[in-house]
Protein backbone atom coordinates (compact mmCIF):
# COMPACT_ATOMS: atom_id res chain seq x y z
CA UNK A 1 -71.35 -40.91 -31.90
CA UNK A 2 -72.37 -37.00 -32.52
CA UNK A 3 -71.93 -36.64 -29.34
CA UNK A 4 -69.00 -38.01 -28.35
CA UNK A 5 -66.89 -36.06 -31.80
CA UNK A 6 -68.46 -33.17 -30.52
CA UNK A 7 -66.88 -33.46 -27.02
CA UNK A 8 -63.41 -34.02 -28.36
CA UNK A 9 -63.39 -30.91 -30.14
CA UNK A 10 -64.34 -28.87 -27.67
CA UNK A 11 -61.44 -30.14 -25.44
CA UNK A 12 -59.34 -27.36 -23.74
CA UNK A 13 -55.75 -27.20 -25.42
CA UNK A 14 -52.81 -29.11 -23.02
CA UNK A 15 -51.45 -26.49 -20.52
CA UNK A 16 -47.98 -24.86 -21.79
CA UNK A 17 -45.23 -25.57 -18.80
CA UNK A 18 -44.39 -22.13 -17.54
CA UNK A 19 -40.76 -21.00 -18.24
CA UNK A 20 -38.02 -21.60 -15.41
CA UNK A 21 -35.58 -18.93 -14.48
CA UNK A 22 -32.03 -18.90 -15.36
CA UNK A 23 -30.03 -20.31 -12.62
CA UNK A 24 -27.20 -19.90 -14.54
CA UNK A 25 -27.65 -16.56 -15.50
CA UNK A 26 -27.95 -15.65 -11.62
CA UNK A 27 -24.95 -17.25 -10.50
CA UNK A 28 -23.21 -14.61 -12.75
CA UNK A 29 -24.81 -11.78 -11.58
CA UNK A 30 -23.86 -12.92 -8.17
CA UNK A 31 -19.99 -13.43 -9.57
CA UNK A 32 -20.51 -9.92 -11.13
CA UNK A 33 -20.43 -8.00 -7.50
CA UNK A 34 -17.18 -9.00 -7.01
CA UNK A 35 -15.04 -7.59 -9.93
CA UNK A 36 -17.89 -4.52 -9.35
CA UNK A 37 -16.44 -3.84 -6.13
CA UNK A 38 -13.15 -3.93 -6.51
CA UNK A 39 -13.70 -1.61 -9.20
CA UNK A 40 -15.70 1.12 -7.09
CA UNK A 41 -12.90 0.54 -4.55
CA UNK A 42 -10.09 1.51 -7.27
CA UNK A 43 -11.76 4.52 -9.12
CA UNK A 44 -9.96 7.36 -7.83
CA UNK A 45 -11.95 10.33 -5.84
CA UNK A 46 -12.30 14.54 -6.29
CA UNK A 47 -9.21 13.83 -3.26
CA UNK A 48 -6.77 12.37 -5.59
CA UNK A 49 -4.10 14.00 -7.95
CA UNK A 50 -2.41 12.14 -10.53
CA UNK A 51 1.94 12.12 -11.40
CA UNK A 52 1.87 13.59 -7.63
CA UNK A 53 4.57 11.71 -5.32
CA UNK A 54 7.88 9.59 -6.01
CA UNK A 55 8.14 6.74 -7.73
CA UNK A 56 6.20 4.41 -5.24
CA UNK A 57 3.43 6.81 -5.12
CA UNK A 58 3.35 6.57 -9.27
CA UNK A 59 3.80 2.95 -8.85
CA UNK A 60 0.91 2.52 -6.94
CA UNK A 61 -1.20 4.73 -8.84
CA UNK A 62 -0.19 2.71 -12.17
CA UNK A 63 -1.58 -0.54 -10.59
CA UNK A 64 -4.77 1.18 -8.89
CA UNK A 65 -5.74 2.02 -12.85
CA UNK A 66 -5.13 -1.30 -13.98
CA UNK A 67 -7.12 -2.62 -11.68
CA UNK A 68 -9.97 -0.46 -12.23
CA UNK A 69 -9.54 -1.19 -16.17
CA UNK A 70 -9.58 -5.28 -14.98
CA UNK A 71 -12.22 -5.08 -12.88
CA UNK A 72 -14.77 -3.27 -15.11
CA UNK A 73 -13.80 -5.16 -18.03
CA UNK A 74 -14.75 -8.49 -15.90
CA UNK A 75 -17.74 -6.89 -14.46
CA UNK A 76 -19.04 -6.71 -17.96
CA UNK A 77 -18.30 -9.52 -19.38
CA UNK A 78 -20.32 -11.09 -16.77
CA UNK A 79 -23.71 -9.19 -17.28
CA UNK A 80 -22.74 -9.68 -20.65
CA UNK A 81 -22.92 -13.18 -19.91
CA UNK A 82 -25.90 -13.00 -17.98
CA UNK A 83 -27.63 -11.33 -20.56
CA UNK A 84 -27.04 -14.14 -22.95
CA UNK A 85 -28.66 -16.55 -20.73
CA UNK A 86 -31.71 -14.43 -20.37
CA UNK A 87 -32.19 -14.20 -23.66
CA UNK A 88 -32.04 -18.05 -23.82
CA UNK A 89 -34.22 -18.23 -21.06
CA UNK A 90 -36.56 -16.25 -22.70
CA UNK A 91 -36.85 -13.56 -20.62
CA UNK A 92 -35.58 -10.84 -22.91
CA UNK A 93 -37.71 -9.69 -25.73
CA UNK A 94 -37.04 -11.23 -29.37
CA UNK A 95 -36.38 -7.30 -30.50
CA UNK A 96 -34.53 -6.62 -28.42
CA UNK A 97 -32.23 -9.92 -28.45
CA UNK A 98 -29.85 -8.31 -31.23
CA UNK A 99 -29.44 -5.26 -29.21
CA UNK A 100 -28.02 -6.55 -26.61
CA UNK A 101 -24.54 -6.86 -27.78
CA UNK A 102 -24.36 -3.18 -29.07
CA UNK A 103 -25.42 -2.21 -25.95
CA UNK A 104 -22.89 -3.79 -23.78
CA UNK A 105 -20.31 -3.28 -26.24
CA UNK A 106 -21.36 0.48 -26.10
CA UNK A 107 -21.87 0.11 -21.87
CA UNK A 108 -17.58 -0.56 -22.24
CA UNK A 109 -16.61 2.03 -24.09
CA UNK A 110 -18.18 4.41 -22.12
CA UNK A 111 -16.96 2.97 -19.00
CA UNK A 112 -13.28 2.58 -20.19
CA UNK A 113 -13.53 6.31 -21.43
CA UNK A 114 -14.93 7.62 -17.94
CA UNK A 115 -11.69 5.42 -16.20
CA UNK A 116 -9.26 6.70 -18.53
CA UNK A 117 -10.71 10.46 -18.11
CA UNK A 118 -11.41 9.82 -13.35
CA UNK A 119 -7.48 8.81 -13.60
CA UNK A 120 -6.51 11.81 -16.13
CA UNK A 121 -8.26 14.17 -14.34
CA UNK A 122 -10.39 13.14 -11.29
CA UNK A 123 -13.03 14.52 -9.76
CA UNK A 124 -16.89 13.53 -8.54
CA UNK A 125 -18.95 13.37 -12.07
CA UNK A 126 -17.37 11.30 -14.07
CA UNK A 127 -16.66 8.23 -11.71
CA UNK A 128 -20.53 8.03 -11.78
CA UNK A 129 -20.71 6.34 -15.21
CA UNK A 130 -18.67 3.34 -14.57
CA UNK A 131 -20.68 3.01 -11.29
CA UNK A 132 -24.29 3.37 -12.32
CA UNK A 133 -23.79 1.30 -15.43
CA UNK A 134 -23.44 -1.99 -13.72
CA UNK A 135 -25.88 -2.14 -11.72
CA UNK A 136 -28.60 -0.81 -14.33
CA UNK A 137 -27.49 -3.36 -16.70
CA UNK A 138 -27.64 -6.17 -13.47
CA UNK A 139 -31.25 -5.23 -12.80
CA UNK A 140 -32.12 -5.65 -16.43
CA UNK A 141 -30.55 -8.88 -16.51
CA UNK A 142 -31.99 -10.35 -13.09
CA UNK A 143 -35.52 -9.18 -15.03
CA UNK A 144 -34.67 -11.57 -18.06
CA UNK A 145 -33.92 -14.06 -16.30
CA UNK A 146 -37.00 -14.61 -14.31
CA UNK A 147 -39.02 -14.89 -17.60
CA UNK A 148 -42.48 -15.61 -15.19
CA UNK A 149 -42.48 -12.26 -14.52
CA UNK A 150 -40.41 -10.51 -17.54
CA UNK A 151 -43.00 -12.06 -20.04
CA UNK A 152 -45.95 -10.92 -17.75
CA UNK A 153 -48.42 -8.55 -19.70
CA UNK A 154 -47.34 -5.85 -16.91
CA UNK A 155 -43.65 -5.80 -17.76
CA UNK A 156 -43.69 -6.24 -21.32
CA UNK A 157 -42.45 -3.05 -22.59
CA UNK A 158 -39.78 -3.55 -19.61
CA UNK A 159 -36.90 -4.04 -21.84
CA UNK A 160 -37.17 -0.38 -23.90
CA UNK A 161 -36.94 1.02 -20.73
CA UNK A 162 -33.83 -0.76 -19.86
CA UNK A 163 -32.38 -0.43 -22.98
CA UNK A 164 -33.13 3.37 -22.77
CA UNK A 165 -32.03 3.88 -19.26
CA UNK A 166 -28.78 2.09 -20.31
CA UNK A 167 -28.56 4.64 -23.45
CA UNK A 168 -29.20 7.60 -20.87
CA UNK A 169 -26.12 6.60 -18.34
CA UNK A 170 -23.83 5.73 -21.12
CA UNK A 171 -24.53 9.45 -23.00
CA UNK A 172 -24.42 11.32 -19.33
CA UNK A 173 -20.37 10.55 -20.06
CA UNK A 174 -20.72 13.25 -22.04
CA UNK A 175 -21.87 16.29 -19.99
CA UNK A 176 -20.46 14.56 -16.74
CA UNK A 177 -16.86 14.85 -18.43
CA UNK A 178 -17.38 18.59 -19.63
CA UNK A 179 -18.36 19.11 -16.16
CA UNK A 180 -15.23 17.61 -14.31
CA UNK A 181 -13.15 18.74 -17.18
CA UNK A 182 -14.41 22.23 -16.63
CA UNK A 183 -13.89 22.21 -12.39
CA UNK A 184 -10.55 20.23 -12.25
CA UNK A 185 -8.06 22.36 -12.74
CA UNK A 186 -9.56 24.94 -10.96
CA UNK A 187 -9.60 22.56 -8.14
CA UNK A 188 -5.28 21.74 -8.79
CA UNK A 189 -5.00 24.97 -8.61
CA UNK A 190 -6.66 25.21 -5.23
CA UNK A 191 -4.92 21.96 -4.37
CA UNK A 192 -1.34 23.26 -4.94
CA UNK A 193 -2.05 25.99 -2.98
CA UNK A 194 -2.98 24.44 -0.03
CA UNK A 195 0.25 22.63 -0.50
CA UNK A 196 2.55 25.30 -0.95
CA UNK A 197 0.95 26.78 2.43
CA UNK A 198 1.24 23.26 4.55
CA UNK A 199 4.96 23.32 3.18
CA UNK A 200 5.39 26.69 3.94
CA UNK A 201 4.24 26.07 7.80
CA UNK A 202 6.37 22.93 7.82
CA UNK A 203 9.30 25.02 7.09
CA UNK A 204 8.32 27.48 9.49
CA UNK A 205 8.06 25.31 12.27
CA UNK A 206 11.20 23.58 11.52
CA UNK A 207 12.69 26.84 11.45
CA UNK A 208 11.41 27.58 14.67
CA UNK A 209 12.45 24.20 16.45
CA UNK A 210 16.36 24.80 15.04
CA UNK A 211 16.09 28.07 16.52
CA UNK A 212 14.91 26.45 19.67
CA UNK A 213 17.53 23.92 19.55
CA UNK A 214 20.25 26.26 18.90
CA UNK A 215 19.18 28.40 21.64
CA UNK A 216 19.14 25.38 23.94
CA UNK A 217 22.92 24.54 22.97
CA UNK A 218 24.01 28.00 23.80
CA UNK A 219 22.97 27.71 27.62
CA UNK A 220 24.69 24.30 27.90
CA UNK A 221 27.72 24.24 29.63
CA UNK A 222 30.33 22.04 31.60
CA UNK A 223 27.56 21.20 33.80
CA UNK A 224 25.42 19.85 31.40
CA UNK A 225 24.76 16.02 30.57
CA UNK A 226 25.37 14.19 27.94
CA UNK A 227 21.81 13.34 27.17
CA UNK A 228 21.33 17.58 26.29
CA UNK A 229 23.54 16.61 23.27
CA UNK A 230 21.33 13.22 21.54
CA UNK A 231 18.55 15.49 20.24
CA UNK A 232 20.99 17.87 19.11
CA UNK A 233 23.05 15.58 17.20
CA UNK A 234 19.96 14.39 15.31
CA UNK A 235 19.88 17.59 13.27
CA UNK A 236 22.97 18.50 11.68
CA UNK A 237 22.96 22.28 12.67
CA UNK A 238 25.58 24.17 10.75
CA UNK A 239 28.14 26.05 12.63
CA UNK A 240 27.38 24.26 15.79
CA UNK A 241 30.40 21.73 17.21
CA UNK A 242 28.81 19.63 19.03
CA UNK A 243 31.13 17.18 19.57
CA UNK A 244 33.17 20.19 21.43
CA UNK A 245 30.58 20.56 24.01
CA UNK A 246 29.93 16.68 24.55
CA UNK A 247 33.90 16.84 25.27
CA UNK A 248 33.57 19.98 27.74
CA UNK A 249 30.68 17.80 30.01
CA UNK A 250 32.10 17.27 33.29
CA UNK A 251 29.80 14.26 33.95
CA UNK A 252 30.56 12.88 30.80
CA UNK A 253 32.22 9.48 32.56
CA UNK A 254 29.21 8.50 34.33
CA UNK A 255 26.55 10.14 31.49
CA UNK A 256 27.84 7.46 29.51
CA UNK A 257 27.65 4.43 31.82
CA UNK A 258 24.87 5.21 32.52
CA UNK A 259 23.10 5.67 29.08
CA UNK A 260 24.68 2.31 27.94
CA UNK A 261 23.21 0.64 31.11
CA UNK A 262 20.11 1.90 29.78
CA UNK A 263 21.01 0.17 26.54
CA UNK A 264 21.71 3.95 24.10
CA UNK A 265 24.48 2.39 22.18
CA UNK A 266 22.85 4.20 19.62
CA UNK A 267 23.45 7.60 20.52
CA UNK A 268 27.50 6.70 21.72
CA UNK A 269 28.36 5.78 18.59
CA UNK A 270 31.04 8.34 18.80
CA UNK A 271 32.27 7.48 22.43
CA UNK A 272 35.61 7.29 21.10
CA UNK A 273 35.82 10.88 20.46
CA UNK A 274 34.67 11.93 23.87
CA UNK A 275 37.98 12.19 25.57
CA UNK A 276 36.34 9.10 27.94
CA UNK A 277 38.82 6.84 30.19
CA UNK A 278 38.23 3.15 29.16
CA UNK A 279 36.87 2.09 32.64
CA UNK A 280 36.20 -1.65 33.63
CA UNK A 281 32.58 -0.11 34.51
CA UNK A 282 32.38 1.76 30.81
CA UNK A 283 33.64 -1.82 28.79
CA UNK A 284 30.97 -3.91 31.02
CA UNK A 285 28.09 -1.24 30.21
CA UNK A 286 29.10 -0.78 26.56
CA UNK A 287 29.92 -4.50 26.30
CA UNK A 288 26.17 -5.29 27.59
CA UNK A 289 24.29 -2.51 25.53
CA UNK A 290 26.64 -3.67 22.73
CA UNK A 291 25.42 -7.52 22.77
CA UNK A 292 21.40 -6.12 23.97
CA UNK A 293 21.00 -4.28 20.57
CA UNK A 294 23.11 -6.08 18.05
CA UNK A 295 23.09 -9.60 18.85
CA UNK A 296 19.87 -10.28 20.68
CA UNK A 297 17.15 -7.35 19.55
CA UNK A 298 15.52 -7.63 15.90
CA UNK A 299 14.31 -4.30 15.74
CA UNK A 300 16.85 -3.19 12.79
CA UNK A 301 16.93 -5.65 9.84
CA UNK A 302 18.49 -5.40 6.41
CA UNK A 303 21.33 -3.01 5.26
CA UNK A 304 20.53 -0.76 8.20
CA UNK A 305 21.23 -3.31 10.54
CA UNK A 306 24.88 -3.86 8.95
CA UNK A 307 25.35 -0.28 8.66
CA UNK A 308 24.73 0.41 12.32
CA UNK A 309 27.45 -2.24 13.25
CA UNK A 310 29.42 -0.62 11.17
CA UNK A 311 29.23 2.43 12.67
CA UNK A 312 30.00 0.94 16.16
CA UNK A 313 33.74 -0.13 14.78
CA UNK A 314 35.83 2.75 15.77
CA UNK A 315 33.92 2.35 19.54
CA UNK A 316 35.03 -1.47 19.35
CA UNK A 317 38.57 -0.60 18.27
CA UNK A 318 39.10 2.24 20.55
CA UNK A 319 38.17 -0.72 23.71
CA UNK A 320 40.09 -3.30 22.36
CA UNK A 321 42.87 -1.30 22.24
CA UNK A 322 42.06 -0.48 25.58
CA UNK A 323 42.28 -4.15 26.61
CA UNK A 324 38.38 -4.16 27.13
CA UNK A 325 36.88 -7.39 26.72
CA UNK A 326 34.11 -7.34 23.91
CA UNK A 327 34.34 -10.87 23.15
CA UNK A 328 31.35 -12.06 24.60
CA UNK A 329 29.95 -9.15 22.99
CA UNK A 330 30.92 -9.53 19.46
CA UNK A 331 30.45 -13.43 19.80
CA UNK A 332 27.16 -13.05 19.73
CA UNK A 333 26.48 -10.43 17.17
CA UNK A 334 28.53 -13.03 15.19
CA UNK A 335 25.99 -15.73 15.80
CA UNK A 336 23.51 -13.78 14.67
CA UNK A 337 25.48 -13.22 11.39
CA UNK A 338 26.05 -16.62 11.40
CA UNK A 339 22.19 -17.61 11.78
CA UNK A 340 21.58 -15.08 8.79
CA UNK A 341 23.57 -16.83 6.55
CA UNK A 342 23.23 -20.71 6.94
CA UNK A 343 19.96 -21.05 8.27
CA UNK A 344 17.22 -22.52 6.06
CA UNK A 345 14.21 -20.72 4.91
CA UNK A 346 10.81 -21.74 5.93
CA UNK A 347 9.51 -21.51 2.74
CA UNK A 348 11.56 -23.86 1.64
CA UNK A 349 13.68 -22.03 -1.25
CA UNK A 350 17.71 -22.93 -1.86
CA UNK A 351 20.12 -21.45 -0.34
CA UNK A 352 21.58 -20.30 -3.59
CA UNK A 353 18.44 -18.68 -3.95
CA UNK A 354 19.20 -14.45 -4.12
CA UNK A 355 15.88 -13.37 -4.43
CA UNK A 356 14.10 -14.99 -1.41
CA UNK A 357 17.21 -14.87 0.74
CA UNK A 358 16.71 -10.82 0.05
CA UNK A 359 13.17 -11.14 0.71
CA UNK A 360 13.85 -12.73 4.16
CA UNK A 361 16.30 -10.68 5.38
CA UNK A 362 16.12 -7.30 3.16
CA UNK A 363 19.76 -7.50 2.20
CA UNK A 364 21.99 -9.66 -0.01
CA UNK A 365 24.02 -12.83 1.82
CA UNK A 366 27.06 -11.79 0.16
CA UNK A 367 27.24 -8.18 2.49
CA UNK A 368 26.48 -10.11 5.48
CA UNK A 369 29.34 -12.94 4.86
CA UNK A 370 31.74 -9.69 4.23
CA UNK A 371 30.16 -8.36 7.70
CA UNK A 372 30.98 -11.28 9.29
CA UNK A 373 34.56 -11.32 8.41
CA UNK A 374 35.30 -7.61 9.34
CA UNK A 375 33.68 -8.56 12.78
CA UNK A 376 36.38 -11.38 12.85
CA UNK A 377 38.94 -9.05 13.81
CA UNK A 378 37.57 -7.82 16.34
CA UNK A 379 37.87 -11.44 18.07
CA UNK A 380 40.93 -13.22 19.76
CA UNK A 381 43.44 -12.50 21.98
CA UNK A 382 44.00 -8.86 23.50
C-alpha cells in the first residue's frame, strides 16, 4: 500500500496543450496589404508639386490625398485588429497588452501628420514614416500571433523591441519633416525654374515655326495648291489673309475635288468663300465627304460633333442654292441624329434620364433635337 501512494505522487503533471496560432489574426494581416498598397501608391513623390495645374489637376490631387488618408487609416485599423487577436492568442506579453492601444493610436497620428505634411510639401523623407510603420507593426503582430514561438524563452523580450522600434519610426517624423521642410522649397525654387525655361523654349520654338509659316505663305502664289493653305489656317497668324490667297489659287477647282474625294471636309469648311463654280463633280465629292464624316464616322462625339455640322451650313446653303443635291447627304447625318435621340441605352436608364443620356453621348438631347431641326431645312425640294 506504501508503495503504491508513493507511486501516485510521484506521477508527472498532465501535459499543458501547446497554444494555437491566430488564424484570425492572420487573415487580417493578409487584408492589411491591400489598403497598404494603395496607400504607398497614393503618397505623393520629391516629383510632385501641390495647387500646380487647373482645376482637374487640383481635382485629382484632392482625391489622391483622400485616398492616402483612407487607406492608412484602414491599414491600421487592421494591425490594430490583428494585434488584439494576438494578445488573445497569447502571443503578446501581459505588459505589454495595455500598450498596445497607445501605440497604434500614436502609430496614426504620426502617419496622418507625415500625409498631411508629403501633400503640403513633398519630398523623399517624410513619405518614409507612413511606409515603414506598417510593416514594423505587421511583423510584430504575425510574432503574436504564433504564440509557439513568441512565448519561446528565445523571443521573450521580443515585444520591447517591437514596441521600441515602433517608438523609433514614429519619432523619426520629427527630424524627417525638418529635413524635407528644410530642402523643399529650395527644390520649388529649382522646379519653377526649370519651368519658366521649358516655357521659355516652347515659346521660342513656336516663334520660330510662325516665322516659318509666314515665310512659307509669302512664296505662295497663283500656282500654289490649296493644300499649302490647311496648315496655315490652323494658326490664326495676324496680318495674314489667307482666305485672299486660297481665292488667288489657280487650281483651286480641282484642289478641292480632289481633297473632298479624299474625304477633307474638314479643312473646306469655308468652300463657299473660295470664289468655286458649283460643279456636278464638286456637289458629288462634297456630297460623299459630307455623308463619310458626318453621318457614317464616330470619330467626333458630343458638342464638337454638333458644332462641326454647324460649321458646314453656309457650305450646304451655298450648294443648295446651287441646285446641288445633298439630300442623300444630309439624310443620313439626320439618321444619325435621329439614332442619338430615340435609341435606348444599354444600361438600361429612361429616356427622360439627363444625366446618363449626357454620359452616353457627351452632350444634352435637347441640342441634338434643336440640331436636328436646323438640318431639316436643308431637306426637300430644290
Amino acid at each position: 500500500m506504501a508503495n503504491d501512494s508513493s507511486g501516485d505522487s510521484l506521477a508527472a503533471p498532465p501535459p499543458t496543450a501547446s497554444p494555437e496560432p491566430s488564424l484570425g489574426g492572420i487573415m487580417l494581416l493578409v487584408l492589411a496589404c491591400l489598403p497598404y498598397i494603395l496607400l504607398v501608391g497614393m503618397l505623393p513623390g520629391d516629383s510632385d508639386f501641390p495647387n500646380e495645374g487647373g482645376g482637374e489637376a487640383r481635382m485629382a490631387w484632392g482625391f489622391q490625398q483622400f485616398w492616402a488618408y483612407a487607406a492608412g487609416g484602414a491599414t491600421l485599423v487592421l494591425l490594430w485588429l490583428a494585434l488584439w487577436r494576438a494578445s488573445r492568442a497569447g502571443g503578446i506579453a501581459p505588459w505589454a497588452r495595455p500598450a498596445i492601444p497607445f501605440v497604434v493610436s500614436a502609430a496614426g497620428a504620426v502617419s496622418l501628420f507625415a500625409i498631411a505634411q508629403s501633400f503640403e510639401q513633398p519630398d523623399s523623407w517624410l513619405p518614409l514614416v507612413p511606409i515603414l510603420l506598417p510593416p514594423v507593426i505587421a511583423v510584430y503582430a504575425l510574432w503574436g500571433c504564433l504564440p509557439a514561438l513568441s512565448r519561446s524563452p528565445p523571443w521573450t523580450k521580443f515585444d520591447a523591441v517591437a514596441i521600441g522600434l515602433i517608438a523609433a519610426v514614429s519619432l523619426a517624423v520629427i527630424p524627417l519633416s525638418v529635413l524635407d521642410a528644410s530642402s523643399y522649397p529650395r527644390r520649388l525654387e529649382r522646379h519653377h525654374a526649370e519651368q519658366a525655361a521649358a516655357d521659355a523654349a516652347a515659346q521660342a520654338a513656336f516663334e520660330q515655326q510662325e516665322q516659318q509659316m509666314r515665310e512659307k505663305l509669302a512664296r505662295l502664289g497663283p500656282d500654289a495648291s490649296l493644300r499649302d493653305y490647311v496648315e496655315a489656317r490652323s494658326w490664326y497668324l495676324r496680318g495674314i489673309d489667307i482666305l485672299a490667297g486660297e481665292r488667288q489659287v489657280k487650281s483651286r477647282q480641282s484642289d478641292a475635288v480632289a481633297m473632298l474625294n479624299e474625304g477633307m471636309v474638314l479643312d473646306l469648311s469655308n468652300l463657299w468663300q473660295l470664289d468655286l463654280r458649283p460643279t456636278p463633280a464638286l456637289c458629288e465629292a462634297y456630297s460623299r465627304a459630307l455623308a463619310a464624316m458626318f453621318g457614317r464616322s464616330e470619330v467626333y462625339r458630343g458638342s464638337a460633333y454638333l458644332d462641326l455640322i454647324e460649321g458646314q451650313f453656309p457650305n450646304i446653303r451655298w450648294l443648295r442654292d446651287a441646285r446641288c443635291d445633298l439630300d442623300g447627304a444630309v439624310a443620313e447625318i439626320d439618321t444619325r441624329l435621329a439614332f442619338m435621340i430615340d435609341s435606348k441605352d444599354p444600361s438600361g436608364a429612361a429616356a427622360n434620364d439627363s444625366a446618363a443620356y449626357y454620359s452616353r453621348w457627351g452632350i444634352d438631347r435637347e441640342a441634338v433635337v434643336a440640331e436636328r431641326e436646323k438640318l431639316a431645312g436643308f431637306r426637300g425640294a430644290l
